[in-house]
Each structure stands twice: as structure tokens, then as C-alpha cells.
PDB file of N, CA and C in Angstrom:
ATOM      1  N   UNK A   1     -32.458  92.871-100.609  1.00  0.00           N
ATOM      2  CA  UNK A   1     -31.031  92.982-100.339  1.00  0.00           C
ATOM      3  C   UNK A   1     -30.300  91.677-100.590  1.00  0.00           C
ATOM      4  N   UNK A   2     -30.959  90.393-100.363  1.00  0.00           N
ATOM      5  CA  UNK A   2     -30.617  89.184-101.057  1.00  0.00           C
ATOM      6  C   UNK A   2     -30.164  89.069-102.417  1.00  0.00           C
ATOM      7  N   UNK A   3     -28.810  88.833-102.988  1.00  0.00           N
ATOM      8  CA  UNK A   3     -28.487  89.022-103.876  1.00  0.00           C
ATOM      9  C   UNK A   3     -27.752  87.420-104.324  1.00  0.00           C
ATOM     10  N   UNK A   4     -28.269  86.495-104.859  1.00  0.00           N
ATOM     11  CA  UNK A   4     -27.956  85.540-105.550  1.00  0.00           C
ATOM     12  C   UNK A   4     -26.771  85.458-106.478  1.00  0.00           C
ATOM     13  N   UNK A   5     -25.719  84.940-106.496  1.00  0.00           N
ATOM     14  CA  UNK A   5     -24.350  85.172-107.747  1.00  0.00           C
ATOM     15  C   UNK A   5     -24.096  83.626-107.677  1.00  0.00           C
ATOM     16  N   UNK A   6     -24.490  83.382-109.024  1.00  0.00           N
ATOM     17  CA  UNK A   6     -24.427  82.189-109.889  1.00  0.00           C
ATOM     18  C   UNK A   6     -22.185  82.042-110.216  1.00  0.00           C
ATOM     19  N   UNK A   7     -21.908  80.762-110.602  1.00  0.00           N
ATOM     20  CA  UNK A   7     -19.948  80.820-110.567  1.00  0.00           C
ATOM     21  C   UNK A   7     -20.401  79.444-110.915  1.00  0.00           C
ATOM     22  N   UNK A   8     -18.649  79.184-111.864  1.00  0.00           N
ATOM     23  CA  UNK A   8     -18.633  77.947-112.570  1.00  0.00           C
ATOM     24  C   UNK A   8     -18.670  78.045-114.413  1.00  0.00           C
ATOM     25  N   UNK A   9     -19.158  79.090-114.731  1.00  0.00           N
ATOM     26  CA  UNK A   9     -19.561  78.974-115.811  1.00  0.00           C
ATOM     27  C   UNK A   9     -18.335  79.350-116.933  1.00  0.00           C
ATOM     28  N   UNK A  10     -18.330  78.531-117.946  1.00  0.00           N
ATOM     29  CA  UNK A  10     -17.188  78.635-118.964  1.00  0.00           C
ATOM     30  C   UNK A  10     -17.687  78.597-120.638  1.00  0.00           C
ATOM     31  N   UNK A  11     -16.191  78.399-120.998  1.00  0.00           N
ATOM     32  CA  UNK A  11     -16.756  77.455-122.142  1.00  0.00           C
ATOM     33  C   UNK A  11     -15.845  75.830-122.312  1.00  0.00           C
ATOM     34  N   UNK A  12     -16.562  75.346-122.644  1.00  0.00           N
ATOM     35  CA  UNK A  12     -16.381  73.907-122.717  1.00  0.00           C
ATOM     36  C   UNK A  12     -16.282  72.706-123.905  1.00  0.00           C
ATOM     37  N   UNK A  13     -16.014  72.325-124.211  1.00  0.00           N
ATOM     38  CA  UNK A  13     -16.076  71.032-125.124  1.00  0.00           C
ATOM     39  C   UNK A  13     -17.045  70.177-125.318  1.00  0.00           C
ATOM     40  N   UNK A  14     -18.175  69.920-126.316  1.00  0.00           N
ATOM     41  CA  UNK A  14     -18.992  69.040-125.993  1.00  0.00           C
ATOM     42  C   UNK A  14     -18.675  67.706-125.827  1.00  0.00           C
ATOM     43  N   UNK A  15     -19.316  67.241-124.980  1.00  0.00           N
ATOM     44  CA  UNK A  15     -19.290  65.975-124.239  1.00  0.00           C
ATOM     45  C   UNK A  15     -18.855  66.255-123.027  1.00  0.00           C
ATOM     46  N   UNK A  16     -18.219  67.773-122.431  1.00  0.00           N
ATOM     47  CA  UNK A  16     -17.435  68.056-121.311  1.00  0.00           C
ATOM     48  C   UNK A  16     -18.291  68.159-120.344  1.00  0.00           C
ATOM     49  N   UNK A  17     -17.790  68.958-118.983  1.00  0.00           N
ATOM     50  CA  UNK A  17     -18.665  69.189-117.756  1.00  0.00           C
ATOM     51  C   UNK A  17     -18.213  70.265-116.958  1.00  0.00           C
ATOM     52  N   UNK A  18     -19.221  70.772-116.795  1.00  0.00           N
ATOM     53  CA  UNK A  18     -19.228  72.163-115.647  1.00  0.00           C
ATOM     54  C   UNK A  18     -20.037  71.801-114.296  1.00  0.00           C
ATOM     55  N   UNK A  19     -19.804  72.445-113.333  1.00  0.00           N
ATOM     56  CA  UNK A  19     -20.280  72.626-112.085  1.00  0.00           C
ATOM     57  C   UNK A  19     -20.703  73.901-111.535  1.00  0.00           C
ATOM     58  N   UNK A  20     -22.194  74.388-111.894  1.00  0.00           N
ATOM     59  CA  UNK A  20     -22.292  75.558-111.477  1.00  0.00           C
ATOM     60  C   UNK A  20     -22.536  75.605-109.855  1.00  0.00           C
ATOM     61  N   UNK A  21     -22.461  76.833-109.326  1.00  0.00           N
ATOM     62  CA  UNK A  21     -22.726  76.737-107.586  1.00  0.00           C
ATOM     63  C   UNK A  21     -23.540  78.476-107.916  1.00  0.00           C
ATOM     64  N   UNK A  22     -24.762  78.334-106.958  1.00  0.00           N
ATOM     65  CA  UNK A  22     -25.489  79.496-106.806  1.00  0.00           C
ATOM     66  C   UNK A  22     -25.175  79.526-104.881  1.00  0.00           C
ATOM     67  N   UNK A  23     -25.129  80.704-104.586  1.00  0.00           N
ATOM     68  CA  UNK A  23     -25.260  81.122-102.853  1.00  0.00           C
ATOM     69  C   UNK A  23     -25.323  82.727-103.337  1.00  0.00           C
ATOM     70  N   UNK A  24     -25.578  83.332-101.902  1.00  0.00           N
ATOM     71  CA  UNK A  24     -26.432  84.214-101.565  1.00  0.00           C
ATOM     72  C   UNK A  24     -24.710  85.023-101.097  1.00  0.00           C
ATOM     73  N   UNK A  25     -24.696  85.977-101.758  1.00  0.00           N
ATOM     74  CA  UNK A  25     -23.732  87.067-101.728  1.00  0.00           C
ATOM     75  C   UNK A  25     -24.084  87.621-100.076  1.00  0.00           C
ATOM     76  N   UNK A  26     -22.908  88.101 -99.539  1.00  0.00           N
ATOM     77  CA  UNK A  26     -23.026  88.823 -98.276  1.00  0.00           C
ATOM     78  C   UNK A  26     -23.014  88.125 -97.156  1.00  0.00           C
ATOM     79  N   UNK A  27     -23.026  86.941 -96.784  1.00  0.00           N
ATOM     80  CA  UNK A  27     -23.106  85.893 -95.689  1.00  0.00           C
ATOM     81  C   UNK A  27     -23.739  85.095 -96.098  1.00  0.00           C
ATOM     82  N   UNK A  28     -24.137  83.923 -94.823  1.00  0.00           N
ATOM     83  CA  UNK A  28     -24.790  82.798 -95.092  1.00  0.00           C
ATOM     84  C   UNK A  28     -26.349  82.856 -95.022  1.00  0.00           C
ATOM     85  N   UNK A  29     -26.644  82.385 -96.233  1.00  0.00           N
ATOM     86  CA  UNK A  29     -28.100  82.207 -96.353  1.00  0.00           C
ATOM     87  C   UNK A  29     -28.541  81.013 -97.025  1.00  0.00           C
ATOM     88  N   UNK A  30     -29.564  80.198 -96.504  1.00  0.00           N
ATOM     89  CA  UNK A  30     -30.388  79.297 -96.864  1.00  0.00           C
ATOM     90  C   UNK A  30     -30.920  78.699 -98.152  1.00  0.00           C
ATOM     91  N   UNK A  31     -30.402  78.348 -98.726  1.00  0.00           N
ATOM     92  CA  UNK A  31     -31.634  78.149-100.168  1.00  0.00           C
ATOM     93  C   UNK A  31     -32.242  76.774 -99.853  1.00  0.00           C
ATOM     94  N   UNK A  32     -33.719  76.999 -99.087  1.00  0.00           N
ATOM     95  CA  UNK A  32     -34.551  75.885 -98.629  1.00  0.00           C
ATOM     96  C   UNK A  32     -35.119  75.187-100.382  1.00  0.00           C
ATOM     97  N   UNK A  33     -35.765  76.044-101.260  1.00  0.00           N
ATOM     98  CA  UNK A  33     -35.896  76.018-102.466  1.00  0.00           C
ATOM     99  C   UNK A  33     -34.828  76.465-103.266  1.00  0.00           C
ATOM    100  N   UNK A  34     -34.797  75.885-104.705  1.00  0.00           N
ATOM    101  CA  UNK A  34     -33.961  76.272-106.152  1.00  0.00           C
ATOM    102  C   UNK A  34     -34.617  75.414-106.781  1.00  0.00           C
ATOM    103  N   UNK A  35     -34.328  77.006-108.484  1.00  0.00           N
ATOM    104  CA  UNK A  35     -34.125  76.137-109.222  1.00  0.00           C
ATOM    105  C   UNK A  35     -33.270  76.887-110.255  1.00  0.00           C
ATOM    106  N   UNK A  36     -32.762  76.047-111.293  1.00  0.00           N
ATOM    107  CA  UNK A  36     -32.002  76.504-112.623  1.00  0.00           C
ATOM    108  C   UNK A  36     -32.662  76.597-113.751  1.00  0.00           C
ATOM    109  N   UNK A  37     -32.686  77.939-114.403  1.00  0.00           N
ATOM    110  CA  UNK A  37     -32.954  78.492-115.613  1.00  0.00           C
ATOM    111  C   UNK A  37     -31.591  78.424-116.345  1.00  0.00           C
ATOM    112  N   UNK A  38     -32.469  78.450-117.398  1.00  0.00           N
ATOM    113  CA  UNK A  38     -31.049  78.776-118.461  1.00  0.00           C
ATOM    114  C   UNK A  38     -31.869  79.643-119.739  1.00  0.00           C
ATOM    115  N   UNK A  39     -31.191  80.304-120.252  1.00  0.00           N
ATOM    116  CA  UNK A  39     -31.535  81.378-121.780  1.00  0.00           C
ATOM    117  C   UNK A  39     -30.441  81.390-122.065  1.00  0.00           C
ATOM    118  N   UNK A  40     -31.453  80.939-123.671  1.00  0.00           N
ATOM    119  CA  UNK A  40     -30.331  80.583-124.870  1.00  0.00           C
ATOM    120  C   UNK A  40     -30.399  81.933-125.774  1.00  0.00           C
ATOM    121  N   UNK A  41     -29.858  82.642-126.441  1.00  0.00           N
ATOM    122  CA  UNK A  41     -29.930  83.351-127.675  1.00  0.00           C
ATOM    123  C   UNK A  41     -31.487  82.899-128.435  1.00  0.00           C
ATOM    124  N   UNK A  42     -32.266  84.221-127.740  1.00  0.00           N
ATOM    125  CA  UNK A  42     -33.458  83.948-128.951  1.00  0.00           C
ATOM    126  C   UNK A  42     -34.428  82.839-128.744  1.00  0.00           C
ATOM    127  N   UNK A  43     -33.962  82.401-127.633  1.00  0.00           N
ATOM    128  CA  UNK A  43     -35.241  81.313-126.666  1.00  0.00           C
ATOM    129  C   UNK A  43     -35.727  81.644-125.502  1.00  0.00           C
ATOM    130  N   UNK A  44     -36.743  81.560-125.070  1.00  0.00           N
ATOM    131  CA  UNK A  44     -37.221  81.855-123.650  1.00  0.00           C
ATOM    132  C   UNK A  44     -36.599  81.095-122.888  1.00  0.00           C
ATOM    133  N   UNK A  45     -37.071  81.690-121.530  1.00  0.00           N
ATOM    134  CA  UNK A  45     -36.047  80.978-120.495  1.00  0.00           C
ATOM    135  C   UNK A  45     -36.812  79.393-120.116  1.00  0.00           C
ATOM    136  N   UNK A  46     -36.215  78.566-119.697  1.00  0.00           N
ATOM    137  CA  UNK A  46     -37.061  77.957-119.004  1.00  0.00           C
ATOM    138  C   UNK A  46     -35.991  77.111-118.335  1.00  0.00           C
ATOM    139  N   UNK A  47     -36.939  76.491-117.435  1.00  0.00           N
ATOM    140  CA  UNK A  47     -36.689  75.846-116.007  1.00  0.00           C
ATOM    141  C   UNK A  47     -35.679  74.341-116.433  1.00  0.00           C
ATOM    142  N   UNK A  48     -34.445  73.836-115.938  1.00  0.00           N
ATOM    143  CA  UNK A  48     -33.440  73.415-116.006  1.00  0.00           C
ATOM    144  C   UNK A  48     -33.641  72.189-114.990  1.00  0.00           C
ATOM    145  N   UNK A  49     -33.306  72.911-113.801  1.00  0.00           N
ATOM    146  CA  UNK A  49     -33.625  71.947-112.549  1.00  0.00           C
ATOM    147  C   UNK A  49     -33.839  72.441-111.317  1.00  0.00           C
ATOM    148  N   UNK A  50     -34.840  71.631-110.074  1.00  0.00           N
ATOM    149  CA  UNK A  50     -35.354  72.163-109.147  1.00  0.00           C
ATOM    150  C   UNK A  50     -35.116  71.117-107.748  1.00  0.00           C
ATOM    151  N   UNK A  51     -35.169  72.055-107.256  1.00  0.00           N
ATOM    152  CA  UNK A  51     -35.178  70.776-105.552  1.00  0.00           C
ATOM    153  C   UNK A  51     -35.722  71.543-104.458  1.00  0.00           C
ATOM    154  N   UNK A  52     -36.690  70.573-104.115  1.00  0.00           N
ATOM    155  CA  UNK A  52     -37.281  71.138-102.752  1.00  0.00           C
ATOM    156  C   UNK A  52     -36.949  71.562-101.651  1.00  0.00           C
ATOM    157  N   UNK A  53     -37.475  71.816-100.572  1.00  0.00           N
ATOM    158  CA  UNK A  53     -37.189  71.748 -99.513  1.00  0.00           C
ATOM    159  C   UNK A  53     -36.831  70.693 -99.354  1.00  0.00           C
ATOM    160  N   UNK A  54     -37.409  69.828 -99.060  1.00  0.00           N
ATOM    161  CA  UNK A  54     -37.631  67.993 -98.398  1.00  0.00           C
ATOM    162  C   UNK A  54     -36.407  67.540 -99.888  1.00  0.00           C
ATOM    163  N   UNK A  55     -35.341  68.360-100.810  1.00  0.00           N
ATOM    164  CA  UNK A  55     -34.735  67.276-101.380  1.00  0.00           C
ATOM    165  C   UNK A  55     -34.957  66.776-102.745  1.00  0.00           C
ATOM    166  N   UNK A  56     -36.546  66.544-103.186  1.00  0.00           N
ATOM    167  CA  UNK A  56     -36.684  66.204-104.055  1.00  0.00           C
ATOM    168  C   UNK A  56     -36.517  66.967-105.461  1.00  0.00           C
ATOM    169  N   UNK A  57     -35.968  66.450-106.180  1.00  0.00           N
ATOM    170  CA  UNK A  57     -35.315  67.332-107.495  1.00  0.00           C
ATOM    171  C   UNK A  57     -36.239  66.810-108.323  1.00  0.00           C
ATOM    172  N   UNK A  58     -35.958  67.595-109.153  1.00  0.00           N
ATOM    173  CA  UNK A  58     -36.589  67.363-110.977  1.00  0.00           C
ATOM    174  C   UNK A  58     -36.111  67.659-111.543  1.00  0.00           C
ATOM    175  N   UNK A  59     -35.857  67.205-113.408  1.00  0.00           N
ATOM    176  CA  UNK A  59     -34.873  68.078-114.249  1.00  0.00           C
ATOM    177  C   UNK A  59     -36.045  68.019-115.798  1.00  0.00           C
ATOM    178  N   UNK A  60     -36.177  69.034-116.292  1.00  0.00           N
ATOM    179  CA  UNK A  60     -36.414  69.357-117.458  1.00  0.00           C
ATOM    180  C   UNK A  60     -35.938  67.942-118.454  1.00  0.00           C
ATOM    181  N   UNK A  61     -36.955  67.602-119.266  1.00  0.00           N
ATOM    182  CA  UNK A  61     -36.303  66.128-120.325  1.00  0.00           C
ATOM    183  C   UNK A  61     -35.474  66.860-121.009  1.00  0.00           C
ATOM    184  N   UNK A  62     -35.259  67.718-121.403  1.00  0.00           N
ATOM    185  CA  UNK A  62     -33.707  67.590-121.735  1.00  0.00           C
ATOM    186  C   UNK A  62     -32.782  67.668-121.551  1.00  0.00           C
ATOM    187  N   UNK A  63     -32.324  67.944-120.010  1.00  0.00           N
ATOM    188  CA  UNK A  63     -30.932  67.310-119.586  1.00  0.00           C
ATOM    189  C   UNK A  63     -31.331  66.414-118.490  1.00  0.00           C
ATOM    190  N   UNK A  64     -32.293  65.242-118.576  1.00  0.00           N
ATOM    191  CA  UNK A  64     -32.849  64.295-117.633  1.00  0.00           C
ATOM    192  C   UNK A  64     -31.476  63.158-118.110  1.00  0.00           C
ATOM    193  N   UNK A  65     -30.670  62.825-117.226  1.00  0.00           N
ATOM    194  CA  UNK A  65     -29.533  62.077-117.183  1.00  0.00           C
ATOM    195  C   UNK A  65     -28.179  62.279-117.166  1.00  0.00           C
ATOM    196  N   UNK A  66     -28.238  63.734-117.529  1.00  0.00           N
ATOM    197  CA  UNK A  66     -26.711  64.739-118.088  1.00  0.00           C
ATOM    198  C   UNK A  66     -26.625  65.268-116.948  1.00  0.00           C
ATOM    199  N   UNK A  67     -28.235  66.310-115.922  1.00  0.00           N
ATOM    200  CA  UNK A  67     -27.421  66.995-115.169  1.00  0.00           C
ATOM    201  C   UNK A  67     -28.005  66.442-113.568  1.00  0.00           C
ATOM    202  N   UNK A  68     -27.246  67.587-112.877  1.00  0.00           N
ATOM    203  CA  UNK A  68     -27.783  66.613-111.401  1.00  0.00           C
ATOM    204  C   UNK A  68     -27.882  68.381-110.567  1.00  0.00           C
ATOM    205  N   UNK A  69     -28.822  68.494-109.744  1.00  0.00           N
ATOM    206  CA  UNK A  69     -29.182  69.383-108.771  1.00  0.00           C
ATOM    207  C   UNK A  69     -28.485  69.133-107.423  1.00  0.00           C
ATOM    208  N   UNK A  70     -27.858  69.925-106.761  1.00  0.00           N
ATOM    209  CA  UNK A  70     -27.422  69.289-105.266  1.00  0.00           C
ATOM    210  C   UNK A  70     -27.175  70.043-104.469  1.00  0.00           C
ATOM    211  N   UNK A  71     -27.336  70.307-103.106  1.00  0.00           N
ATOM    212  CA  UNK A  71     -27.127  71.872-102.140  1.00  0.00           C
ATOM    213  C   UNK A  71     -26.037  70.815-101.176  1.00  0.00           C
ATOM    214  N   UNK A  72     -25.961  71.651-101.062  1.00  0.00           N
ATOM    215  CA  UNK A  72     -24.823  71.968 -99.456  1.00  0.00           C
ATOM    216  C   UNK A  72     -25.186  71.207 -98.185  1.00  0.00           C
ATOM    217  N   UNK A  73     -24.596  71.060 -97.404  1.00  0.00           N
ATOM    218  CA  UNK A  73     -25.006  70.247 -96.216  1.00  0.00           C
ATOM    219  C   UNK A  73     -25.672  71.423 -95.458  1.00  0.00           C
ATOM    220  N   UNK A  74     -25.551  72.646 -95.519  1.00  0.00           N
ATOM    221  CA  UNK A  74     -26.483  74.042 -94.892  1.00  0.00           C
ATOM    222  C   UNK A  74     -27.021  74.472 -95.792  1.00  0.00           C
ATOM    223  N   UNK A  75     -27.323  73.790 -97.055  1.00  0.00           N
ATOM    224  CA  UNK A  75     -28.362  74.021 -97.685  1.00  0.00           C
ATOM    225  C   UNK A  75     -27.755  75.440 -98.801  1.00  0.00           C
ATOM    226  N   UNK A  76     -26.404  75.675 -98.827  1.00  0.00           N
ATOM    227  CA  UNK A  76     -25.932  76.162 -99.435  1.00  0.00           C
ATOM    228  C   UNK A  76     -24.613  76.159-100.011  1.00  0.00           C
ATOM    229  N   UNK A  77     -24.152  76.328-101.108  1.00  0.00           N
ATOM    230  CA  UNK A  77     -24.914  76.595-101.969  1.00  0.00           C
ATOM    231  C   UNK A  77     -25.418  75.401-102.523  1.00  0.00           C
ATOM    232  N   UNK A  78     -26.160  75.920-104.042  1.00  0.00           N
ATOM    233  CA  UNK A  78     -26.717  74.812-104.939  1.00  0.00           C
ATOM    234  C   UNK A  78     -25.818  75.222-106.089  1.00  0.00           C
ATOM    235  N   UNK A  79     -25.807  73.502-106.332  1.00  0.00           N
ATOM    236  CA  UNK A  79     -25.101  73.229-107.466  1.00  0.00           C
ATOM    237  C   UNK A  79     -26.216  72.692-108.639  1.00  0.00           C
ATOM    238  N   UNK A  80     -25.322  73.017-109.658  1.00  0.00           N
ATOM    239  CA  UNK A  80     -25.830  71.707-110.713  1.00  0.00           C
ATOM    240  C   UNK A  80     -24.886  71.442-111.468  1.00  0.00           C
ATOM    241  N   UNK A  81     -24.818  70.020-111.686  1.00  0.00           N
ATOM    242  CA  UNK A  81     -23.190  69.374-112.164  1.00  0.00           C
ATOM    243  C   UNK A  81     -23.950  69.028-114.070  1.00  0.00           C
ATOM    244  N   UNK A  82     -23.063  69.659-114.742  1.00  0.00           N
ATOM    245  CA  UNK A  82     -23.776  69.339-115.970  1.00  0.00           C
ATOM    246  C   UNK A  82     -22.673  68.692-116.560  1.00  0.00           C
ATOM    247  N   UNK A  83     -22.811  67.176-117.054  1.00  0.00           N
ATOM    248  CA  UNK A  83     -22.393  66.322-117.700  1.00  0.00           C
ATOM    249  C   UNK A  83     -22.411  66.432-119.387  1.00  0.00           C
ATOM    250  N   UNK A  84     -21.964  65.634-119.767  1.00  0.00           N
ATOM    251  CA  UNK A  84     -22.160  65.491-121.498  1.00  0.00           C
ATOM    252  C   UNK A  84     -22.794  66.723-122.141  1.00  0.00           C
ATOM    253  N   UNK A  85     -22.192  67.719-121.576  1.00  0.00           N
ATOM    254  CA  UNK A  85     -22.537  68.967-122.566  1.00  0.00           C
ATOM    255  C   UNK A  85     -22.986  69.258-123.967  1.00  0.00           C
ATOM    256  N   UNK A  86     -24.035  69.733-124.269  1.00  0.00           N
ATOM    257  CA  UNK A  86     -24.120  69.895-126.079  1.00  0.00           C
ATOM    258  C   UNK A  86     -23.771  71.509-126.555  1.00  0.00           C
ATOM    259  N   UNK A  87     -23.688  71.442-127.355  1.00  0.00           N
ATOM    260  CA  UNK A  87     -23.729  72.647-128.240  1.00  0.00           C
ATOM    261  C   UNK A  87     -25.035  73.468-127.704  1.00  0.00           C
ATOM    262  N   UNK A  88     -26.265  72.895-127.715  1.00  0.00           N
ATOM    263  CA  UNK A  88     -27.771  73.065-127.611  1.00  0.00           C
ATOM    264  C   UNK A  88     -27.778  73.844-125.974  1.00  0.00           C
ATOM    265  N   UNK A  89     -26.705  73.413-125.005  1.00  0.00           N
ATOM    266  CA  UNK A  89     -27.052  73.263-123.574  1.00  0.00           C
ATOM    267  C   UNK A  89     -26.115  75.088-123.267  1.00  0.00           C
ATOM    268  N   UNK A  90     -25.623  75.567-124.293  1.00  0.00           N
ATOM    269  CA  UNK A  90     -25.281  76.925-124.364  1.00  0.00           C
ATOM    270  C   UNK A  90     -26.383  77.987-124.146  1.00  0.00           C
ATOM    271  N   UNK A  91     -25.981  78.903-123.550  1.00  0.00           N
ATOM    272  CA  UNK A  91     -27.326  79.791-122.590  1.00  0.00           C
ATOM    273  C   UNK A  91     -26.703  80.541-121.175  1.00  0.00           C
ATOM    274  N   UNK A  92     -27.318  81.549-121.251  1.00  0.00           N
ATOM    275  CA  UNK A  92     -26.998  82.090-119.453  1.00  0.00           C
ATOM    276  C   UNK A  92     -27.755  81.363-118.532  1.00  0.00           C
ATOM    277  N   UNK A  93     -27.247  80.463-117.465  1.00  0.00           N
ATOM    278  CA  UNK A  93     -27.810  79.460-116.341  1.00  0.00           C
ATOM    279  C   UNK A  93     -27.592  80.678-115.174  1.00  0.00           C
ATOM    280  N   UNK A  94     -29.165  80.480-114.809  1.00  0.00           N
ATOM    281  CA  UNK A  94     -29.747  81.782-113.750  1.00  0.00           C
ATOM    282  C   UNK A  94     -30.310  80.628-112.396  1.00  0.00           C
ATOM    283  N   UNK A  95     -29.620  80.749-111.256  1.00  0.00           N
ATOM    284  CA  UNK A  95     -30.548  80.278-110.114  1.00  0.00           C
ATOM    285  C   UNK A  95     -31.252  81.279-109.552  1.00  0.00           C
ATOM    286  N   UNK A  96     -32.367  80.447-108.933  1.00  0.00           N
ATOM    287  CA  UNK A  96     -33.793  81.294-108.024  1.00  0.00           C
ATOM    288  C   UNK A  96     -33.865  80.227-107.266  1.00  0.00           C
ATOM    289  N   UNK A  97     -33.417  81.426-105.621  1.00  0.00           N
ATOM    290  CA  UNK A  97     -33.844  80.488-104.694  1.00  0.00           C
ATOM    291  C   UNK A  97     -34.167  81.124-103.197  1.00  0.00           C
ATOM    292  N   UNK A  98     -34.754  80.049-102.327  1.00  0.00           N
ATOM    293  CA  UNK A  98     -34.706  80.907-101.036  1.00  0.00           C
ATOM    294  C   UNK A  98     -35.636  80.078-100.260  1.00  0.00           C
ATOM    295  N   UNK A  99     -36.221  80.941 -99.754  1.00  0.00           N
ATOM    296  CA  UNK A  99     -37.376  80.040 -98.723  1.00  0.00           C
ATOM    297  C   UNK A  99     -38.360  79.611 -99.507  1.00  0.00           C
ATOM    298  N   UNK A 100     -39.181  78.845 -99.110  1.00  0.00           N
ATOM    299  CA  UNK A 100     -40.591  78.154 -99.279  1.00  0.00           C
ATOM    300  C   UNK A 100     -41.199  79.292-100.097  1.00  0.00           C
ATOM    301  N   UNK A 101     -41.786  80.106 -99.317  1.00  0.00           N
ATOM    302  CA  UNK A 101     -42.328  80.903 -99.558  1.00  0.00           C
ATOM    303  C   UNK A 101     -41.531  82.409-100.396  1.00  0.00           C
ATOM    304  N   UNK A 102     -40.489  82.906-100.968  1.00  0.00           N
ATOM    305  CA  UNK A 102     -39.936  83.651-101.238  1.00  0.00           C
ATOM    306  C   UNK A 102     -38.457  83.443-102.020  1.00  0.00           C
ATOM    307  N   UNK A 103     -38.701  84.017-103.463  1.00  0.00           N
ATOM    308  CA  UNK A 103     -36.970  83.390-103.644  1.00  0.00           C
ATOM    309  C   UNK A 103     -36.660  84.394-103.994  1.00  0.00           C
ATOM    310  N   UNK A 104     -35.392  84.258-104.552  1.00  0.00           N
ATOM    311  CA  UNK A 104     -34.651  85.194-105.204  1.00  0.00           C
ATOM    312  C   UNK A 104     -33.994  84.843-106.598  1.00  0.00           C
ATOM    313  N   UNK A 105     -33.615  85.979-107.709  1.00  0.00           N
ATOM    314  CA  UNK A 105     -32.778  85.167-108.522  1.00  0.00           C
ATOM    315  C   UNK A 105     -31.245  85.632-108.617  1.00  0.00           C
ATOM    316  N   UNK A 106     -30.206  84.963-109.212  1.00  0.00           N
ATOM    317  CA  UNK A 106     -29.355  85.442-109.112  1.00  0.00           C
ATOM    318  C   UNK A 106     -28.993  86.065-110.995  1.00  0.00           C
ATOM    319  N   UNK A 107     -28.075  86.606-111.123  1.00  0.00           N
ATOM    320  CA  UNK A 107     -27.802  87.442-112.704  1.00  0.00           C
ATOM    321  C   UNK A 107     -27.390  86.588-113.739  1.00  0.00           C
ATOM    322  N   UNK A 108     -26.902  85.244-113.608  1.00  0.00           N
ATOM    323  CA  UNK A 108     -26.698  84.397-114.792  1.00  0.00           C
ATOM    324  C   UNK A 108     -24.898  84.217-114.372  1.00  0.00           C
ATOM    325  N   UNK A 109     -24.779  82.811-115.060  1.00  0.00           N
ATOM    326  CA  UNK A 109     -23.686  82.638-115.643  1.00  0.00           C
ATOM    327  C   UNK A 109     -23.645  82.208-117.036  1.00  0.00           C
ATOM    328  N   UNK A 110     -22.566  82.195-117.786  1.00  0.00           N
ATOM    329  CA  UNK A 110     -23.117  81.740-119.304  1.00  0.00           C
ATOM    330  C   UNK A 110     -21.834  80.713-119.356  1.00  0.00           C
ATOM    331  N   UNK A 111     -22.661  79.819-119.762  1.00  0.00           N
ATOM    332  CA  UNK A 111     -22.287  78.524-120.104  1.00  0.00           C
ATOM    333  C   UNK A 111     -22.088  78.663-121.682  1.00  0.00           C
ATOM    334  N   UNK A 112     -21.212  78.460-122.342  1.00  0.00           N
ATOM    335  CA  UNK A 112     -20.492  77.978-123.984  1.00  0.00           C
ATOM    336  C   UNK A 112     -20.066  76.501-124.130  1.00  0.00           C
ATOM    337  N   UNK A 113     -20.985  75.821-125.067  1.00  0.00           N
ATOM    338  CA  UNK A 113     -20.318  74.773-125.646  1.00  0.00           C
ATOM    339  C   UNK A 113     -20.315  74.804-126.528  1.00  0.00           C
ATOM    340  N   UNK A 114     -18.754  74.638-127.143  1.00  0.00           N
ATOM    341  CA  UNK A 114     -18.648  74.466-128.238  1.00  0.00           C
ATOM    342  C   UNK A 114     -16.635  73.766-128.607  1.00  0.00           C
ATOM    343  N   UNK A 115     -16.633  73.990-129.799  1.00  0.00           N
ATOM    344  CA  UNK A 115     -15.268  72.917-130.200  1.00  0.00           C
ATOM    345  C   UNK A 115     -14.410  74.693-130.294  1.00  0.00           C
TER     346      UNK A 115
END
């Protein structure tokens, strides 16, 4: 019944910046874990950026400096602030998140960069 809805997503200018926010549709819920996917046209998905429980993030080397992971002071929602946008960084950005033990994902937002 946890239903994840990803917001923020546009199209943009490269070199520009978006701020996506993932939370849990229907009231307040927790995202102790996340992380960000993204799918591009004709690429598999893969993993963007993550943060623990305890905080600690990671980001995929290719947006290691561009983007940043960050939750809420209740741990909701999660963001990820994406900087210096490319052309390349175009894709539906999907969060999965929840407890330790159990996440959820949410349906995508799609991010466009382009001129």
C-alpha cells in the first residue's frame, strides 16, 4: 500500500539543475534507506545515489561531484540535487526506499536535458 511518488522533474539546460524529492504518498512515512535509479532510452537502469540509515551516501562515478543525496530532518523526503546537468544525465529518475529491511519504489520522474 506504500506508494513512493518521485516530483521535481523537468527539462532543463545543460549545465542547469534540478531537485528531485521522493516521499511516500498518503501520510508520513520514513525512508530510513534510498536510493536513485535512473533509465535512459535503451539502457538499463542503474543505481544513481544511495544513503543509509546512519547517513552515509554514495553516488555512482558518474555523477560523483554533480549530484548530492539528502533526506529530511524526519527522514523524509529524499532528495537529490542534480547540478551541471548533461545531455547523458536524461532518463526516468526512480527512488526506492523504506526501512532497513524493506523498500519500496516509486514510478519515475523524467528528467530532459537538453538546449
Amino acid at each position: 500500500q506504500v506508494q513512493l511518488v518521485e516530483s521535481g522533474g523537468g527539462l532543463v539546460q545543460p549545465g542547469g539543475s534540478l531537485r528531485l524529492s521522493c516521499a511516500a504518498s498518503g501520510g508520513y512515512f520514513p525512508l530510513d534507506v534510498a536510493e536513485w535509479y535512473r533509465q535512459a532510452p535503451g539502457k538499463q537502469r542503474e543505481l544513481v545515489a544511495s544513503i543509509t540509515d546512519g547517513g552515509t551516501v554514495n553516488y555512482a562515478d558518474f555523477v560523483m561531484g554533480r549530484f548530492t543525496i539528502s533526506r529530511g530532518s524526519a527522514r523524509t523526503p529524499v532528495y537529490l540535487q542534480m547540478n551541471s546537468l548533461k545531455p547523458e544525465d536524461t532518463a526516468v529518475y526512480l527512488c526506492r526506499g523504506g526501512s532497513v529491511n524493506w523498500q519500496y519504489w516509486g514510478r519515475g520522474t523524467q528528467v530532459t536535458v537538453a538546449s
